[in-house]
Structure formats: C-alpha cells, structure tokens
N, C-alpha and C. Protein backbone atom coordinates (compact mmCIF):
# COMPACT_ATOMS: atom_id res chain seq x y z
N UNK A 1 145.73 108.66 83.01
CA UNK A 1 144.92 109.85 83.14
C UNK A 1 145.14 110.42 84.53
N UNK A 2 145.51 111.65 84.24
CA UNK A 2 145.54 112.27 85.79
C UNK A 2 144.27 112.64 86.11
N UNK A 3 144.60 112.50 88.22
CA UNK A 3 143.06 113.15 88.79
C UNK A 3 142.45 113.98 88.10
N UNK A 4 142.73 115.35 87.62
CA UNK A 4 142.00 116.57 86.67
C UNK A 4 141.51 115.87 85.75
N UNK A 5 141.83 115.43 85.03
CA UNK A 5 141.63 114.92 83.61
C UNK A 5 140.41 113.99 83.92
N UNK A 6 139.93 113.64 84.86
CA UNK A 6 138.80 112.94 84.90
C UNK A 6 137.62 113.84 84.14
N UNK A 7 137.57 115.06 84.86
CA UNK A 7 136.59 115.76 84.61
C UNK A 7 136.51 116.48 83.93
N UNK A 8 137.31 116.47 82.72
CA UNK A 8 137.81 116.70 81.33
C UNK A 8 137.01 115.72 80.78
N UNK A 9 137.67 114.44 80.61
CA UNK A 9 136.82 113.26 80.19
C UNK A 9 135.58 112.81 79.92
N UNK A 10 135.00 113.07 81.30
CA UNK A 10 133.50 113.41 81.32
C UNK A 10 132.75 114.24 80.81
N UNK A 11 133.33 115.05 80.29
CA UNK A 11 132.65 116.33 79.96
C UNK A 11 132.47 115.81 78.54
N UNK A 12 133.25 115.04 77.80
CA UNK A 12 133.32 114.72 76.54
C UNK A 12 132.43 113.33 76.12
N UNK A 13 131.74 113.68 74.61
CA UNK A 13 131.35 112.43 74.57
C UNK A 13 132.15 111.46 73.86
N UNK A 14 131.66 110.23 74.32
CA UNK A 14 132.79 109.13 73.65
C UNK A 14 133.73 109.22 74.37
N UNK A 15 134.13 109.07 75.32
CA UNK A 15 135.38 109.19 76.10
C UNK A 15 135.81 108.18 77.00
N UNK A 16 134.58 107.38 77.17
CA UNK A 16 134.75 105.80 78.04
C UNK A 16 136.03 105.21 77.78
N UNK A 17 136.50 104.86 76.38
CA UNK A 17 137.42 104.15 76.62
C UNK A 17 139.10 104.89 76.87
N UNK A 18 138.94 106.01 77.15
CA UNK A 18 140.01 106.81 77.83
C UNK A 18 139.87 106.60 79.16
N UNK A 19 138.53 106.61 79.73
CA UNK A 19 138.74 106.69 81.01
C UNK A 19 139.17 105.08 81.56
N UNK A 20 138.08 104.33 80.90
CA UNK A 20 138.15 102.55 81.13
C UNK A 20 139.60 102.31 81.43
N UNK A 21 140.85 102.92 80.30
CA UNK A 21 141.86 102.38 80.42
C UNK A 21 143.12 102.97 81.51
N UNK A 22 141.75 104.11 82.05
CA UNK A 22 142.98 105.07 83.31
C UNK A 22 142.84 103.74 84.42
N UNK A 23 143.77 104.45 85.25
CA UNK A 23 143.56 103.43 86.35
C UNK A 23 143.03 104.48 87.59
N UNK A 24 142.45 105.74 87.44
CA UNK A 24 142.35 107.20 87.69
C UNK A 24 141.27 106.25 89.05
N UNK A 25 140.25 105.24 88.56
CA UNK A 25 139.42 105.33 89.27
C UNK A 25 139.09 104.01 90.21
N UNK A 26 140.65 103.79 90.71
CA UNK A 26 141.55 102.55 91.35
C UNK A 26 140.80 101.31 91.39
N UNK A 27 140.35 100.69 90.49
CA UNK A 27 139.49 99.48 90.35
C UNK A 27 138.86 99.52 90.20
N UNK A 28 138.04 100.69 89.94
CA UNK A 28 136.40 100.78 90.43
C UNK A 28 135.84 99.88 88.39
N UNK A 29 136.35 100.25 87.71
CA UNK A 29 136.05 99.34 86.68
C UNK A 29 136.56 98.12 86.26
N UNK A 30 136.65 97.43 87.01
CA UNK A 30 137.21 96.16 87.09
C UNK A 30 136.68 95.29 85.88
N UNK A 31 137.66 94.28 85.52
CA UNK A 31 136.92 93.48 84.77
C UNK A 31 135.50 92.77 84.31
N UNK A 32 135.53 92.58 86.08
CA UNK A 32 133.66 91.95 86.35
C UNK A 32 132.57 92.95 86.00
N UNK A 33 133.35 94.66 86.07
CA UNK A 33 131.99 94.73 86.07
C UNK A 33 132.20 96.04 84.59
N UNK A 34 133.61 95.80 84.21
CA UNK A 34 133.65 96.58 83.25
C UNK A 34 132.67 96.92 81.99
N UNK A 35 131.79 95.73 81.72
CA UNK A 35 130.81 95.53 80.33
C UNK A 35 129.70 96.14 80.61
N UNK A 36 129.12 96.17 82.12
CA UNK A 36 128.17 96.94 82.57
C UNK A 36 128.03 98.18 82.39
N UNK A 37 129.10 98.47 82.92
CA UNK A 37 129.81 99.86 83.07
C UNK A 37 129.47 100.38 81.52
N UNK A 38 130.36 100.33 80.78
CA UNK A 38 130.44 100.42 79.14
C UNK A 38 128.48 100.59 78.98
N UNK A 39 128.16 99.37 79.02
CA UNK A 39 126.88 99.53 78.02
C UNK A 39 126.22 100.54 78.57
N UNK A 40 126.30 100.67 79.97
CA UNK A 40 125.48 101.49 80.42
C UNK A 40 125.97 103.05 80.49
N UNK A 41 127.17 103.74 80.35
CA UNK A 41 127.74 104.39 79.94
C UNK A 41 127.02 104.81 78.33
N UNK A 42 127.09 104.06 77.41
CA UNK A 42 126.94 104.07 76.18
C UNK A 42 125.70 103.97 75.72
N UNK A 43 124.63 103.90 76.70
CA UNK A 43 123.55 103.92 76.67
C UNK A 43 122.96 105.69 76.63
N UNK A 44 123.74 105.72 78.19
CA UNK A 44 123.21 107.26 78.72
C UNK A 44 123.66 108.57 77.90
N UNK A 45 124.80 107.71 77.50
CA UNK A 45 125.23 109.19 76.23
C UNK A 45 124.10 109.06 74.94
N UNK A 46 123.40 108.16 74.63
CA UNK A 46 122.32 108.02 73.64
C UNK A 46 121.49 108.45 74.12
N UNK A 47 121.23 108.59 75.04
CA UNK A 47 119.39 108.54 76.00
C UNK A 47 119.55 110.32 75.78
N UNK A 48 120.63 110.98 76.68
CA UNK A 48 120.64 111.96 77.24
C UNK A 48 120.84 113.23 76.05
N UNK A 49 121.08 112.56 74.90
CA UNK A 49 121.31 113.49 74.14
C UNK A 49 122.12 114.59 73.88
N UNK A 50 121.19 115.67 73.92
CA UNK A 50 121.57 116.95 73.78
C UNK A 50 121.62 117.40 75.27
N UNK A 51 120.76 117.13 76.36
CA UNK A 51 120.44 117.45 77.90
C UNK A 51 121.95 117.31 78.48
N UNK A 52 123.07 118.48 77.83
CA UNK A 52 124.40 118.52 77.90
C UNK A 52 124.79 118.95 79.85
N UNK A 53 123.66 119.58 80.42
CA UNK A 53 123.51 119.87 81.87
C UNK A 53 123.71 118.62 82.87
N UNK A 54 122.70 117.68 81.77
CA UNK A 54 122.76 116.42 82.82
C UNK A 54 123.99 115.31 82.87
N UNK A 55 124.68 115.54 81.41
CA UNK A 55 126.19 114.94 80.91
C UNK A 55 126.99 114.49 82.11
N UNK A 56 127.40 115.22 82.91
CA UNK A 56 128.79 115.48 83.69
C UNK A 56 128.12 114.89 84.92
N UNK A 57 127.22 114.85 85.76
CA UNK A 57 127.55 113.58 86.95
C UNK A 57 126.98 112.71 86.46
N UNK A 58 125.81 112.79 85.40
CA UNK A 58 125.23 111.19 85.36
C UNK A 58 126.67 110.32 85.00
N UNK A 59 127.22 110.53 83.92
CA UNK A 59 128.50 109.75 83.68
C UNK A 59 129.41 109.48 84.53
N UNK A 60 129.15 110.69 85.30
CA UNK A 60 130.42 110.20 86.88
C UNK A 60 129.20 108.86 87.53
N UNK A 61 128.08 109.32 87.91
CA UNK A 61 127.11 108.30 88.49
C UNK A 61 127.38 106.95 87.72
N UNK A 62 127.53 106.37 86.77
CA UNK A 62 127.45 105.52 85.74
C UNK A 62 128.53 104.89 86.34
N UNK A 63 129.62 105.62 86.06
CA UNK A 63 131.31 104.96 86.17
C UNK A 63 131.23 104.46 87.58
N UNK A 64 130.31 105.16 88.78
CA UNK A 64 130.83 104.78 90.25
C UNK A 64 129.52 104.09 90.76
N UNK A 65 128.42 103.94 90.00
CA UNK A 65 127.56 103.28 90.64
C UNK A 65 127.38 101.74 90.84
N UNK A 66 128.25 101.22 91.06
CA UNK A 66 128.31 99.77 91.62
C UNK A 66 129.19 99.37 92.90
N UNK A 67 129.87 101.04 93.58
CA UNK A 67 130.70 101.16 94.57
C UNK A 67 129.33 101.55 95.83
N UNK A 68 129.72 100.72 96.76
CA UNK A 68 128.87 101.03 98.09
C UNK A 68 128.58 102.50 98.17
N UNK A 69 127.24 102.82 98.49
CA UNK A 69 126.85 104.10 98.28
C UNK A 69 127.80 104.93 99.62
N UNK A 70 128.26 104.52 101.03
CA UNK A 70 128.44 104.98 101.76
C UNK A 70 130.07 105.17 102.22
N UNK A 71 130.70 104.17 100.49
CA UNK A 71 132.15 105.21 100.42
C UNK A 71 132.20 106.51 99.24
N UNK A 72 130.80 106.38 98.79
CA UNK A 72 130.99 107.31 97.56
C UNK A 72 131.42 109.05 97.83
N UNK A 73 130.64 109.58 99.20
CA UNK A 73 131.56 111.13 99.63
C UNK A 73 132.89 110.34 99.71
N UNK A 74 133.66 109.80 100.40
CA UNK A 74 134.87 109.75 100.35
C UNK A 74 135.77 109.93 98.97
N UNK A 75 134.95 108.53 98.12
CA UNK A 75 135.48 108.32 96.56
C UNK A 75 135.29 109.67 96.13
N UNK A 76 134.48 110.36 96.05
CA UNK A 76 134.42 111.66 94.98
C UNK A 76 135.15 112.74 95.36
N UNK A 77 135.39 112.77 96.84
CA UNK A 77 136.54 113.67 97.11
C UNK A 77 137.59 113.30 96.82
N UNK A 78 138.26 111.85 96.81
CA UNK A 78 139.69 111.90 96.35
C UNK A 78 139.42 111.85 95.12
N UNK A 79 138.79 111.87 94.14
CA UNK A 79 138.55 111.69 92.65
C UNK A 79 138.51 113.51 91.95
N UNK A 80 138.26 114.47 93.38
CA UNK A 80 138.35 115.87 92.85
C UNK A 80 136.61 116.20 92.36
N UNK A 81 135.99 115.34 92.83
CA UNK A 81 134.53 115.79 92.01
C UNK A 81 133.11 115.69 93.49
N UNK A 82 133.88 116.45 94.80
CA UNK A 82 133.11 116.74 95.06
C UNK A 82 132.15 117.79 95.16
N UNK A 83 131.99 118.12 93.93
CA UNK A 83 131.15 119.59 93.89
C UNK A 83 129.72 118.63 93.07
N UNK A 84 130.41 117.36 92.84
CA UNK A 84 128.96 116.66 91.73
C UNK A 84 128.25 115.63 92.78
N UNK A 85 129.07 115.62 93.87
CA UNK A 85 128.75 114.22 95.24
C UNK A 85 127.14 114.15 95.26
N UNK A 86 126.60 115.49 95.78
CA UNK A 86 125.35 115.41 96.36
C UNK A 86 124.11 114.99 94.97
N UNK A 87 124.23 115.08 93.26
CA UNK A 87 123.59 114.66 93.00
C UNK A 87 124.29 112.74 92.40
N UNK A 88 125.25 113.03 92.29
CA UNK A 88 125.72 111.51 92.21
C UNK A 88 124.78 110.63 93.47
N UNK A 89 125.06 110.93 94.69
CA UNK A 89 125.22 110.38 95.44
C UNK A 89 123.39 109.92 95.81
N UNK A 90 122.23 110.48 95.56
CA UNK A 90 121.68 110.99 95.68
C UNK A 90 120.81 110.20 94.55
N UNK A 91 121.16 110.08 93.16
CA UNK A 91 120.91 109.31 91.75
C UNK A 91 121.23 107.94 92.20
N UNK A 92 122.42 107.43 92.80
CA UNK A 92 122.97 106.55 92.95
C UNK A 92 121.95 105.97 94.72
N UNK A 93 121.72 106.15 95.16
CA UNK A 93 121.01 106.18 96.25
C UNK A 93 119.73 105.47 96.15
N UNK A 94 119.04 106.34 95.10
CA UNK A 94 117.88 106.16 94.63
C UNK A 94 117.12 105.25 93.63
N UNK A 95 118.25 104.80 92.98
CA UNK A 95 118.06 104.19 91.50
C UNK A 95 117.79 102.55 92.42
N UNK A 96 116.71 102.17 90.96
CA UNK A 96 116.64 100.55 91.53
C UNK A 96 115.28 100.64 92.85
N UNK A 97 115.12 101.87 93.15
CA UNK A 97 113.78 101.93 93.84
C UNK A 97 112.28 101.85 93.22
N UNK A 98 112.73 102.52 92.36
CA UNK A 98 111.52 102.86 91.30
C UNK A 98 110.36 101.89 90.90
N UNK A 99 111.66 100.52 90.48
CA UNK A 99 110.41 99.35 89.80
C UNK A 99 110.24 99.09 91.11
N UNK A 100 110.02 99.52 92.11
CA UNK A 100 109.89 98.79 94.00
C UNK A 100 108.13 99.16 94.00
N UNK A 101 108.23 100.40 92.97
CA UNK A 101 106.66 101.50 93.34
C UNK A 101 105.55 100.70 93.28
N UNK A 102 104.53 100.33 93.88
CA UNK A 102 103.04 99.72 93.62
C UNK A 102 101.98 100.40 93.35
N UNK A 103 102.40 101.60 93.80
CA UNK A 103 101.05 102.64 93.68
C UNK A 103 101.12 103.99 93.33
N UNK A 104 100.57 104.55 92.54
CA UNK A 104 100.57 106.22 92.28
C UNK A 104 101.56 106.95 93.53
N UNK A 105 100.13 106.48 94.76
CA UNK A 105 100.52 107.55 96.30
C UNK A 105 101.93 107.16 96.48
N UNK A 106 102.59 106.03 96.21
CA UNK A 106 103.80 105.71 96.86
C UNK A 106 105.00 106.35 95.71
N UNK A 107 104.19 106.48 94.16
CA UNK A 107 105.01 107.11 92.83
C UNK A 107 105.43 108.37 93.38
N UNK A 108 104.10 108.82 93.98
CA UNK A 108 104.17 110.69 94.17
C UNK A 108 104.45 111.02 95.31
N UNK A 109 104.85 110.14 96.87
CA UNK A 109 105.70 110.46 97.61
C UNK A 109 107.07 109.67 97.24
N UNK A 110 107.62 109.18 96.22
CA UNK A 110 108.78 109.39 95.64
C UNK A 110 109.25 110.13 94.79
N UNK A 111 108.38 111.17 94.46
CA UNK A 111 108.59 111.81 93.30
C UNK A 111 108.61 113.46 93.93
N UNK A 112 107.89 113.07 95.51
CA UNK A 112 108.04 114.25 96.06
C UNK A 112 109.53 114.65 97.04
N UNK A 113 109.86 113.56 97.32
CA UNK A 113 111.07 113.21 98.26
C UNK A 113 112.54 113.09 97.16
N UNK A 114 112.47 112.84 95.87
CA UNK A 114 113.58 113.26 95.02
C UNK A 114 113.42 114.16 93.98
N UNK A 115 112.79 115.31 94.19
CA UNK A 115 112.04 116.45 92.95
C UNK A 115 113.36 117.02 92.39
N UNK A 116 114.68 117.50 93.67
CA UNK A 116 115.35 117.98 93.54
C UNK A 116 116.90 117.08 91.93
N UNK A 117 116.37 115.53 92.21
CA UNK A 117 116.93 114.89 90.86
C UNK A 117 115.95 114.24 89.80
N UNK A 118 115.24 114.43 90.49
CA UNK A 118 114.05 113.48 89.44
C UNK A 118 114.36 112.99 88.12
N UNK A 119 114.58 113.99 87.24
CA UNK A 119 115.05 114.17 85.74
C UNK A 119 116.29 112.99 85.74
N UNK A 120 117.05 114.03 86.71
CA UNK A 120 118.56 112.44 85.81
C UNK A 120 118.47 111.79 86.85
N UNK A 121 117.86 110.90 87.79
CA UNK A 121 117.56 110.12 88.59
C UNK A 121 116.43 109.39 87.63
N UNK A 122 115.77 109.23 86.46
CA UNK A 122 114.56 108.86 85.79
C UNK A 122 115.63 108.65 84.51
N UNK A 123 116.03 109.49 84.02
CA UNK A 123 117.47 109.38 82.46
C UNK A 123 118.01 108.01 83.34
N UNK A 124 118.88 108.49 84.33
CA UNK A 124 119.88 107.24 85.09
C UNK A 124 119.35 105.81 84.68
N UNK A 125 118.07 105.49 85.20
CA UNK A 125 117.66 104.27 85.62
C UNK A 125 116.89 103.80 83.95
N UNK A 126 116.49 104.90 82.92
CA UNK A 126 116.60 104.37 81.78
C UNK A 126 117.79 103.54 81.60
N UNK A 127 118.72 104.76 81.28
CA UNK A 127 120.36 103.97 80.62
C UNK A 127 120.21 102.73 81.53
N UNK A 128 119.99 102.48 82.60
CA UNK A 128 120.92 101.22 83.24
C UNK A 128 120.55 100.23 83.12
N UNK A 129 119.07 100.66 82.73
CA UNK A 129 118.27 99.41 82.42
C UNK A 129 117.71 99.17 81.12
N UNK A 130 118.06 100.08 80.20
CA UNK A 130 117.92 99.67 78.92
C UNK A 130 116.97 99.76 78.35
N UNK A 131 115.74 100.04 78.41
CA UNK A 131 114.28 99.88 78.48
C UNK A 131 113.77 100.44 79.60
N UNK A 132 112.23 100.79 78.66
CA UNK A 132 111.50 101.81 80.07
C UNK A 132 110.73 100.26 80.44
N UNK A 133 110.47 101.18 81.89
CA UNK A 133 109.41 99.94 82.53
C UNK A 133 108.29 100.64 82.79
N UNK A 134 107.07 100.21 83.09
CA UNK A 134 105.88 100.57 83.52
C UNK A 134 105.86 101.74 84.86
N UNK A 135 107.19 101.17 85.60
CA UNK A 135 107.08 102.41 86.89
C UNK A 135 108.04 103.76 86.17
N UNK A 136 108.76 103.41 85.34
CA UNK A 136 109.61 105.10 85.25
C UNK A 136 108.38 105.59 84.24
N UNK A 137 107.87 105.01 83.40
CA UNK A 137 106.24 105.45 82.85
C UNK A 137 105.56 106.09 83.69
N UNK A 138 105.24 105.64 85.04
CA UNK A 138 104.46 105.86 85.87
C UNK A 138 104.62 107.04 86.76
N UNK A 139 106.26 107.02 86.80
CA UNK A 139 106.91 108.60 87.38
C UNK A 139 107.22 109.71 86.71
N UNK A 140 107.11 109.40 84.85
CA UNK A 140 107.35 109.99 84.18
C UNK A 140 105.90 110.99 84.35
N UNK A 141 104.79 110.50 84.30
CA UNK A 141 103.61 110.49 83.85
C UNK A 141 103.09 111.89 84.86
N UNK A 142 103.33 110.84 85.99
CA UNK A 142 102.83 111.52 87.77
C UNK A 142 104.00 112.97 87.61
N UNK A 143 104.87 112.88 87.46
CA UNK A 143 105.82 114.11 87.88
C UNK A 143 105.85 115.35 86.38
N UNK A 144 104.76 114.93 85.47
CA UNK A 144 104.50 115.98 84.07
C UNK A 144 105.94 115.85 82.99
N UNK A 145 106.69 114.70 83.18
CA UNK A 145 108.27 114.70 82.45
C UNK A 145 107.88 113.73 81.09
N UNK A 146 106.57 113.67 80.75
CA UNK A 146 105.98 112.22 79.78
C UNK A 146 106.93 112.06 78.40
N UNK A 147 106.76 113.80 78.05
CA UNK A 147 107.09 114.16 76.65
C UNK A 147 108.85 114.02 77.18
N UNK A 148 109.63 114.78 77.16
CA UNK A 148 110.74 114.48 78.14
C UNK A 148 111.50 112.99 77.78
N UNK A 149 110.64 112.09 78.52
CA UNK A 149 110.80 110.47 79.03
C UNK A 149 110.64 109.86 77.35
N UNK A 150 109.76 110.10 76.54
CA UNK A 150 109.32 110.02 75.69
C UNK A 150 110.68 110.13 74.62
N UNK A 151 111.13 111.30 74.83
CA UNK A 151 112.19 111.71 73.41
C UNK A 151 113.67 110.76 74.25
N UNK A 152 113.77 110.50 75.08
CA UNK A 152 115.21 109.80 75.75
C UNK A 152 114.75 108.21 75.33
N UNK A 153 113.40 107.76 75.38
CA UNK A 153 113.27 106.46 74.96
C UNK A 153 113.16 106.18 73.77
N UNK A 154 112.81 107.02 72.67
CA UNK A 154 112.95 107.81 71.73
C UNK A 154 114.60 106.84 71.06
N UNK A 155 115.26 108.29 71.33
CA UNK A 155 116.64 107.62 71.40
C UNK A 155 117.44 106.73 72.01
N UNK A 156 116.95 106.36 72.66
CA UNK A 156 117.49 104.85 73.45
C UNK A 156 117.14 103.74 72.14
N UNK A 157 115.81 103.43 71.85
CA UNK A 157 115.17 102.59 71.02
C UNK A 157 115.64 102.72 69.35
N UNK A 158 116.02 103.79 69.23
CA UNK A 158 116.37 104.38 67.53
C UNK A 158 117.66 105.29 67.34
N UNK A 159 119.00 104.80 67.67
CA UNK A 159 119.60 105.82 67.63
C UNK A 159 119.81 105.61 66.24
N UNK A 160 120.26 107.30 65.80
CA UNK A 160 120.69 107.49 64.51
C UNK A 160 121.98 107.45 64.37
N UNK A 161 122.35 106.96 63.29
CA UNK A 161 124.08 106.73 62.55
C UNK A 161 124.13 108.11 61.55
N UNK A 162 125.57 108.88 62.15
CA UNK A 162 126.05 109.40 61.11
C UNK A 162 127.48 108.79 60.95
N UNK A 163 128.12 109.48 59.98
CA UNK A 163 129.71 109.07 59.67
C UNK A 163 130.43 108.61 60.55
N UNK A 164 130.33 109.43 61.59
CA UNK A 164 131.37 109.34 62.74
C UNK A 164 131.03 108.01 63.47
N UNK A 165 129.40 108.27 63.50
CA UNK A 165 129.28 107.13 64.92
C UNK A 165 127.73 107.64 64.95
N UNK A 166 127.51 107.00 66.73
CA UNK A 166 125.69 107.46 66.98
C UNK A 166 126.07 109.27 66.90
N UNK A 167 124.60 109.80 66.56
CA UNK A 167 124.04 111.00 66.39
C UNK A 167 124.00 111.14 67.83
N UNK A 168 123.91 112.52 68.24
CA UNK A 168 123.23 113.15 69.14
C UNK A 168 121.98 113.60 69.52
N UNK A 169 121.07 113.09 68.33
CA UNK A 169 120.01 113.70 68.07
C UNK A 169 118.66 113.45 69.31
C-alpha cells in the first residue's frame, strides 16, 4: 500500500486487513500487538456506525494508538495525515483517563478541558474497551451525549448480520 492509499483505506469500511498487510505503517502493527489492533479496529467500525464524520481519524487513532503519544506529530506527518494529528493526537492523549474519574466535578472538568473531542474521544474508549464502564456512563450522562452513548453501545452489544457481513445499522 502506498503512503496515499492509507487514507483511501481508512475511509473504507472493512479495510483492516488491507491495511494490516501494508507495511505503509513501518511496524506499528506488529505481531504483539496486531489482535488488539484488529478487535479494536472492528469494534469501532460497529460502535460508530453510520457517525461516517467520526470514521477517518478514529481508525487512524485505533491503528496508531499504542505508539508513544510524543512521536505521533512526527508519525502522522510522514504517514501524510497531518491534517487528522490534532484530533488523533488529542483522542489518543486522553483515552484511558476516563475510568481514572472519581467524581462528577473531576467528570465535568474533563469534559470541560476535551469538549472540543469529547464524542470520538468517548466512541474511542468504547471500541477499545469493549464495554461501557460506569465512568464513560458518567461522561456520557454529565456532557448530555446519554442517548448518543446509548445507540453505539447499542451496537457494540447487538450487531446485526446481513449477507455480506455486520450491518451498519
């Protein structure tokens, strides 16, 4: 897969194992952590649905989020996708804080300090983790995204089968 073609790829669903088998994204899916990668990939295309806006960095976020957050401007510029850096980087930054929350006040000065990703920074940390927890409940709740949070767990928990494969629904 050439550099361009990454972001071709992404744009498409079902496309993991085109990219898995580029070498486009110089180790970064390595064996160790290739299965992660995948489920959680294959998660977020279930979760996210139809929310076709949020498609294109969460999946870049997915593929690069196990690379040190502080080569990721570098990585996304030689990868051609720094126009997606600042919310990759940003999702990827953030994620894994969430179940950290103890309290509303500490929910809603996190919820005030990432407003600008909230949505696929909250999708993200579904897919990665497979299950909602009590705190993305809790940010879902505090930040008015309930119904939202609701239809992505929705489809996380029940995807539908058509012919082809999972639904989009």
């Amino acid at each position: 897969m050439l550099r361009g073609e990454l972001r071709g790829a992404i744009s498409r669903p079902g496309a993991y194992p085109s990219i898995a088998s580029a070498d486009i994204l110089g180790g970064v899916l390595s064996p160790e952590i290739s299965d992660h990668i995948r489920a959680v990939y294959e998660r977020l295309e279930r979760t996210a649905g139809d929310e076709h806006e949020l498609a294109l960095p969460l999946r870049l976020a997915v593929l690069v989020h196990e690379e040190p957050p502080a080569r990721l401007p570098a990585f996304l510029e030689r990868l051609g996708m720094s126009d997606l850096a600042p919310i990759v980087i940003e999702v990827i930054g953030a994620f894994g804080r969430l179940w950290k929350l103890s309290s509303d006040q500490e929910a809603v000065t996190f919820i005030d300090s990432h407003r600008g990703c909230l949505v696929a920074l909250l999708l993200f940390e579904l897919a990665h983790e497979g299950a909602p927890t009590a705190s993305m409940g809790r940010i879902a709740r505090l930040a008015g995204l309930e119904r939202r949070f609701a239809r992505w767990v929705n489809r996380l928990e029940h995807p539908v089968l058509s012919p082809g494969g999972l639904s989009r629904s």
